[in-house]
Protein backbone atom coordinates (compact mmCIF):
# COMPACT_ATOMS: atom_id res chain seq x y z
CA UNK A 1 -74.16 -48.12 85.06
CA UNK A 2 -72.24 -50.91 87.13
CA UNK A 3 -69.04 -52.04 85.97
CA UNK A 4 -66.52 -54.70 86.73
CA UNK A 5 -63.79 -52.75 88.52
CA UNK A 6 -64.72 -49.93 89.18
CA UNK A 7 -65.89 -48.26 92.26
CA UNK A 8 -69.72 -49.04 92.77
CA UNK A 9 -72.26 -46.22 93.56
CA UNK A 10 -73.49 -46.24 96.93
CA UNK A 11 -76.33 -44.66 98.00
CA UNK A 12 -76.88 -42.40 100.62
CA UNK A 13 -77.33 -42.99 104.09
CA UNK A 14 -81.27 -41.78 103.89
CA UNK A 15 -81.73 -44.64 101.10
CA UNK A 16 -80.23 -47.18 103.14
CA UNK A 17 -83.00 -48.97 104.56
CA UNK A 18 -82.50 -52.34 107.32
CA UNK A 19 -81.26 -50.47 110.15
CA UNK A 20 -78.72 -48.22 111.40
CA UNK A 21 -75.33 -51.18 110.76
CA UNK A 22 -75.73 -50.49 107.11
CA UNK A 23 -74.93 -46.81 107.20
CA UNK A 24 -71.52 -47.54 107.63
CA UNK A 25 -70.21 -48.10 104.29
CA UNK A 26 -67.58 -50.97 104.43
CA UNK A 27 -70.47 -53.01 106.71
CA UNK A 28 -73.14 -52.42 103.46
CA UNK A 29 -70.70 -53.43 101.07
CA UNK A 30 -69.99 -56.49 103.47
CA UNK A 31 -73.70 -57.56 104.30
CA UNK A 32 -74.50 -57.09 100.78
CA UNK A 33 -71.34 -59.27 99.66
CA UNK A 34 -72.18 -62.08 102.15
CA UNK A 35 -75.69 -62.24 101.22
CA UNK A 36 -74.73 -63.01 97.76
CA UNK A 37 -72.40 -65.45 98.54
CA UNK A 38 -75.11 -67.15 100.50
CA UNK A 39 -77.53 -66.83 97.57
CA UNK A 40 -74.47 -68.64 95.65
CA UNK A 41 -74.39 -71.48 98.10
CA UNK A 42 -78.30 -72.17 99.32
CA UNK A 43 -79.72 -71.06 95.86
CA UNK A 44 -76.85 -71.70 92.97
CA UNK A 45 -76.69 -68.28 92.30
CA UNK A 46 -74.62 -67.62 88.93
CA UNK A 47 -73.78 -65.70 86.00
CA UNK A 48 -76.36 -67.35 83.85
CA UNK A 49 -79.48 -66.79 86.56
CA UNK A 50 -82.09 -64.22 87.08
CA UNK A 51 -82.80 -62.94 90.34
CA UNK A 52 -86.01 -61.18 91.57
CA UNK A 53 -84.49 -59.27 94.64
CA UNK A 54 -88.32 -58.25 96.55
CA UNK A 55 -87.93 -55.13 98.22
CA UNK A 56 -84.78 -54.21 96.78
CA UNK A 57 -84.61 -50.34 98.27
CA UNK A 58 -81.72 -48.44 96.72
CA UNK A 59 -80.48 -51.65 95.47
CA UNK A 60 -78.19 -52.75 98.52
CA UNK A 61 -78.18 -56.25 96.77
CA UNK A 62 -77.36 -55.12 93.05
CA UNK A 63 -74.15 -53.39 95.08
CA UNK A 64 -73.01 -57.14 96.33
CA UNK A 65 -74.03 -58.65 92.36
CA UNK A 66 -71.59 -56.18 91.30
CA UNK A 67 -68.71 -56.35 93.87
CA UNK A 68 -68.59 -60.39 93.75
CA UNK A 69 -69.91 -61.28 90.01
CA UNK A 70 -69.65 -58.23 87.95
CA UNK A 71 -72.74 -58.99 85.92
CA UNK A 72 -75.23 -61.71 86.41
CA UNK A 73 -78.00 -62.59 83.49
CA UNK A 74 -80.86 -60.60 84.90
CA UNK A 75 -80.89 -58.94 88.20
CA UNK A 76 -84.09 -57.07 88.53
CA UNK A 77 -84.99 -55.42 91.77
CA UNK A 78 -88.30 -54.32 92.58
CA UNK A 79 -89.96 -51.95 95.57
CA UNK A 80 -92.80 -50.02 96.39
CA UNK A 81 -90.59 -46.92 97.44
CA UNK A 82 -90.40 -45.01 94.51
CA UNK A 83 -87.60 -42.05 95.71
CA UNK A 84 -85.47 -45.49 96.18
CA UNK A 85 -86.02 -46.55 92.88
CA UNK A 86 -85.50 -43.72 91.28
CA UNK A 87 -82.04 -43.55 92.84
CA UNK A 88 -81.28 -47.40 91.66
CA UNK A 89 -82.48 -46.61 88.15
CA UNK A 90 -80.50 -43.49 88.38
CA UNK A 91 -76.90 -44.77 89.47
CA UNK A 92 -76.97 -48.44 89.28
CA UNK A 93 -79.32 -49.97 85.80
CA UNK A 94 -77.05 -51.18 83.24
CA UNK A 95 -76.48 -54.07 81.13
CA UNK A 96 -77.65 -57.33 83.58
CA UNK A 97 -79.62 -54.49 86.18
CA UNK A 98 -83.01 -53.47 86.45
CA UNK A 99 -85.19 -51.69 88.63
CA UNK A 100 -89.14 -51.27 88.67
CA UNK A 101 -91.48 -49.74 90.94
CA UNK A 102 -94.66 -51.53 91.77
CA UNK A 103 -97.64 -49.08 93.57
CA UNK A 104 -98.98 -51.96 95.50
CA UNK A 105 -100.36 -51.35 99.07
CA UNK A 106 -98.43 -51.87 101.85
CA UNK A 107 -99.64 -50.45 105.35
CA UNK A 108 -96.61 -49.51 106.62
CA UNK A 109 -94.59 -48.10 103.17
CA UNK A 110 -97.33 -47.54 100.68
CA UNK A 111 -100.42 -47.59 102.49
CA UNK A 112 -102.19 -45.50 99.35
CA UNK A 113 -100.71 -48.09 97.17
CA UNK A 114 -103.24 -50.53 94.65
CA UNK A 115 -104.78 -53.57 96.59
CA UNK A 116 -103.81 -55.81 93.20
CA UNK A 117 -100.77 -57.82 94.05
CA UNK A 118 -97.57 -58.15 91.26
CA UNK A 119 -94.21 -59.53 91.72
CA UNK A 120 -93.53 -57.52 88.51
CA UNK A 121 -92.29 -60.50 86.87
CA UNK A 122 -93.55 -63.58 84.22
CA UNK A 123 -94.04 -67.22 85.21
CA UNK A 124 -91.69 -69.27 85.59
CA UNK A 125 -88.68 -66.91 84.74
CA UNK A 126 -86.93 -66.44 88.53
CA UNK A 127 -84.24 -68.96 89.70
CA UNK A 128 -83.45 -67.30 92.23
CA UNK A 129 -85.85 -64.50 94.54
CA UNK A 130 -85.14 -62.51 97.24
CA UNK A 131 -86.88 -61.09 100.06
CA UNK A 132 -85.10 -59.74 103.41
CA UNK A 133 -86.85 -57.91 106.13
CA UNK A 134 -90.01 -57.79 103.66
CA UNK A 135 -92.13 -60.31 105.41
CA UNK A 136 -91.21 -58.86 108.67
CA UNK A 137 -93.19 -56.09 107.92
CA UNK A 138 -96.82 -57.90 105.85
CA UNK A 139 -99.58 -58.83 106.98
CA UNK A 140 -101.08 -62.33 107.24
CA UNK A 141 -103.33 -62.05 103.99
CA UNK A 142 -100.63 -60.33 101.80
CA UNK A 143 -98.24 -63.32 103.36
CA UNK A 144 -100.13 -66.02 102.08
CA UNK A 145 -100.95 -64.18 98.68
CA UNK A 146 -97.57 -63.55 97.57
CA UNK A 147 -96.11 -67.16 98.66
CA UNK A 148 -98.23 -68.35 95.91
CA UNK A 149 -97.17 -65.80 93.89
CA UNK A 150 -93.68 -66.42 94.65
CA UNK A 151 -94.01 -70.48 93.37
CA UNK A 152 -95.86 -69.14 90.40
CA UNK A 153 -92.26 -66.94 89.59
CA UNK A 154 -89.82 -69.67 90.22
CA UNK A 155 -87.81 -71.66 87.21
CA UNK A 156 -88.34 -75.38 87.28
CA UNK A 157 -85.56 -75.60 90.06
CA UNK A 158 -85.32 -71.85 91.42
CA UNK A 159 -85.14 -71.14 95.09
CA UNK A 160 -86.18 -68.39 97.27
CA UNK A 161 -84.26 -66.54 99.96
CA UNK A 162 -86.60 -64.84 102.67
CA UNK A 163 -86.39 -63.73 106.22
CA UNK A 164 -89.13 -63.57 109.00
CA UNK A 165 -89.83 -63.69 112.45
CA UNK A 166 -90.97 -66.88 113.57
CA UNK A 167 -91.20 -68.28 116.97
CA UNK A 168 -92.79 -71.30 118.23
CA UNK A 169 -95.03 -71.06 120.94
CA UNK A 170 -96.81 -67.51 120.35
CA UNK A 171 -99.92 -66.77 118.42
CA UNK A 172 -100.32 -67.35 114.14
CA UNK A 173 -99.99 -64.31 113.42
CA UNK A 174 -99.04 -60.87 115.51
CA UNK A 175 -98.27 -57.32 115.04
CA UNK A 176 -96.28 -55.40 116.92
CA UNK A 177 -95.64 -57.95 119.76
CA UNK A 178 -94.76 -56.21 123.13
CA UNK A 179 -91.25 -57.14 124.79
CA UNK A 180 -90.26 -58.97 121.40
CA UNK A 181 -87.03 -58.30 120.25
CA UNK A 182 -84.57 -55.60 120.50
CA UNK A 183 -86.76 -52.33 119.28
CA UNK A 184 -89.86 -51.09 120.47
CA UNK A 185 -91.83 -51.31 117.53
CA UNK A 186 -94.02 -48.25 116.15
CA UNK A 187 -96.60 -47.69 113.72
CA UNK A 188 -98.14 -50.14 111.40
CA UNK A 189 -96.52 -53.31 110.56
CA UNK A 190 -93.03 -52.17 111.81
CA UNK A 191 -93.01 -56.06 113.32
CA UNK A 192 -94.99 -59.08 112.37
CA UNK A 193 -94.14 -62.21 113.46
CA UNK A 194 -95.58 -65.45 112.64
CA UNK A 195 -95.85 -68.91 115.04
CA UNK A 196 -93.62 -71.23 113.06
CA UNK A 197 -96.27 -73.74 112.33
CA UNK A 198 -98.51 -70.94 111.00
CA UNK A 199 -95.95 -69.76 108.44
CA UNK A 200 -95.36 -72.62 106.98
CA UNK A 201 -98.54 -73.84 107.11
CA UNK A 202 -98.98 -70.78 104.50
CA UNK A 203 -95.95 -72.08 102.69
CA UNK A 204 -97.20 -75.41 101.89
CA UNK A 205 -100.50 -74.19 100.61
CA UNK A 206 -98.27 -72.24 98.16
CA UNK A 207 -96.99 -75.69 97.26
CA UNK A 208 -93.47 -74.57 98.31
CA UNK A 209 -91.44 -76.70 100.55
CA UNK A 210 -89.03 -75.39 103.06
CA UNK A 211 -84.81 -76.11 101.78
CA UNK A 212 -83.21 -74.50 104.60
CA UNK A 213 -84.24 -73.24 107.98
CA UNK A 214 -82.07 -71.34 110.64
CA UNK A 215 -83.54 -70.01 113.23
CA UNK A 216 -82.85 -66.19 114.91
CA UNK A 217 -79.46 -65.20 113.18
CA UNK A 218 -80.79 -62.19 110.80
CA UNK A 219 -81.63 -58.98 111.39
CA UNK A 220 -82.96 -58.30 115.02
CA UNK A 221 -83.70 -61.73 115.60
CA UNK A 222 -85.20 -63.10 112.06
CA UNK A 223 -85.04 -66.39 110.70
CA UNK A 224 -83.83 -67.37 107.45
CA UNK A 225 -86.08 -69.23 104.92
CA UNK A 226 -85.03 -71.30 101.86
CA UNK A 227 -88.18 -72.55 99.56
CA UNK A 228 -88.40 -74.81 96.64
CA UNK A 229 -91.33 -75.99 94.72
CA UNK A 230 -92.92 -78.88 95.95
C-alpha cells in the first residue's frame, strides 16, 4: 500500500517496461515524477481527479502519483500484461490505487487476448487518461477504435495524455518502418507510426480535438498528444 512518506515500492528491472533509461532507479522515479507534473499542467491533474493511466505496466506512473501527490481520488491503471499487474496489485493498490487486467488482443503483448475492446472503465468518469508508448505499438483499426472509446471515458472537461509516432510526409499508417528511428524494430507492432494527417484524421472522427501538440521529444522520437472533447 502507498503512503505519503515513505519509501515507494519499485519494481524490478524485468517489470520495467519503456526502454533500458528506466532501469536506473533515480531516472524512473524522475520520468515518472515529470510526467505527472506535466499531467498537472496540460491536464489539471489534482487530488480530487481520476486518472485512467492505459498501459500502466508495473505501475511506473502510480510511483510518480505517490512521490509528488501522495494520494489522488482514483488512480486506476490498467494493462494487458498480467505478471505486471499482479506485481502493481501486489506492492502498490491502496486507498486512491487500483489496478485491473484487461485480456484484450494485442499482436505484439497479448496476441491470444479477446478481440472485444474495454478501457475497463464507465462513461464519463476519467478527467484525466493516460497512454505512453501504447499507440506506438497498435494497429490502425484498434487506433481508431479506442479514440472513440477514449471520448466516451472522459469527464465533461477531462483531457488525455498520449504519445505516438507521427511524421508528415510518410504513408497513413506503417509498421515497422525501415531506417526510422533509433532501434531496429522486431516482431509485430514493435513500431507503428502514423502520417500526421492520418492520426488525427482518426482523432476527429472520435470527436476529440487536439489541446497540445509537440512534435519528436518522447521516447525514441514520439510525439506528444493532448485531446479534449470536441
Amino acid at each position: 500500500m502507498l503512503k505519503r512518506g515513505k519509501k515507494t515500492p519499485l519494481p524490478p528491472g524485468k517489470y520495467r517496461m519503456g526502454g533500458k533509461h528506466f532501469k536506473n532507479d533515480k531516472a524512473f522515479i524522475k520520468t515518472a515524477v515529470g510526467d505527472v507534473q506535466r499531467l498537472e499542467k496540460y491536464c489539471g491533474l489534482n487530488t480530487s481527479s481520476s486518472l485512467l493511466d492505459w498501459g500502466c505496466g508495473a505501475g511506473r506512473l502510480a510511483v510518480g502519483v505517490s512521490e509528488h501527490f501522495g494520494q489522488i481520488r482514483d488512480y486506476h491503471g490498467v494493462d494487458i500484461q498480467a505478471e505486471l499487474i499482479d506485481w502493481a496489485n501486489e506492492n502498490l493498490a491502496g486507498p486512491g490505487f487500483r489496478f485491473t487486467h484487461v485480456n484484450v488482443s494485442n499482436e505484439r503483448y497479448n496476441p491470444d487476448g479477446s478481440p472485444e475492446r474495454t478501457l475497463a472503465t464507465d462513461p464519463g468518469t476519467v478527467d484525466v487518461f493516460y497512454a505512453y508508448s501504447v499507440f506506438s505499438h497498435m494497429n490502425d483499426e484498434d487506433t481508431q477504435a479506442y479514440l472513440k472509446l477514449i471520448e466516451e471515458s472522459l469527464s465533461t472537461h477531462g483531457r488525455a495524455f498520449m504519445t505516438c509516432f507521427v511524421e508528415e510526409d510518410v504513408a497513413g499508417w506503417e509498421e515497422n518502418p525501415e531506417g526510422y528511428g533509433p532501434l531496429d524494430w522486431k516482431g509485430r507492432l514493435h513500431c507503428t507510426r502514423f502520417a500526421r494527417w492520418h492520426f488525427e484524421d482518426h482523432v476527429n472522427a472520435a470527436r476529440l480535438a487536439v489541446d497540445r501538440f509537440e512534435y519528436g521529444q518522447e521516447t525514441d522520437g514520439q510525439s506528444l498528444y493532448v485531446l479534449r472533447k470536441r
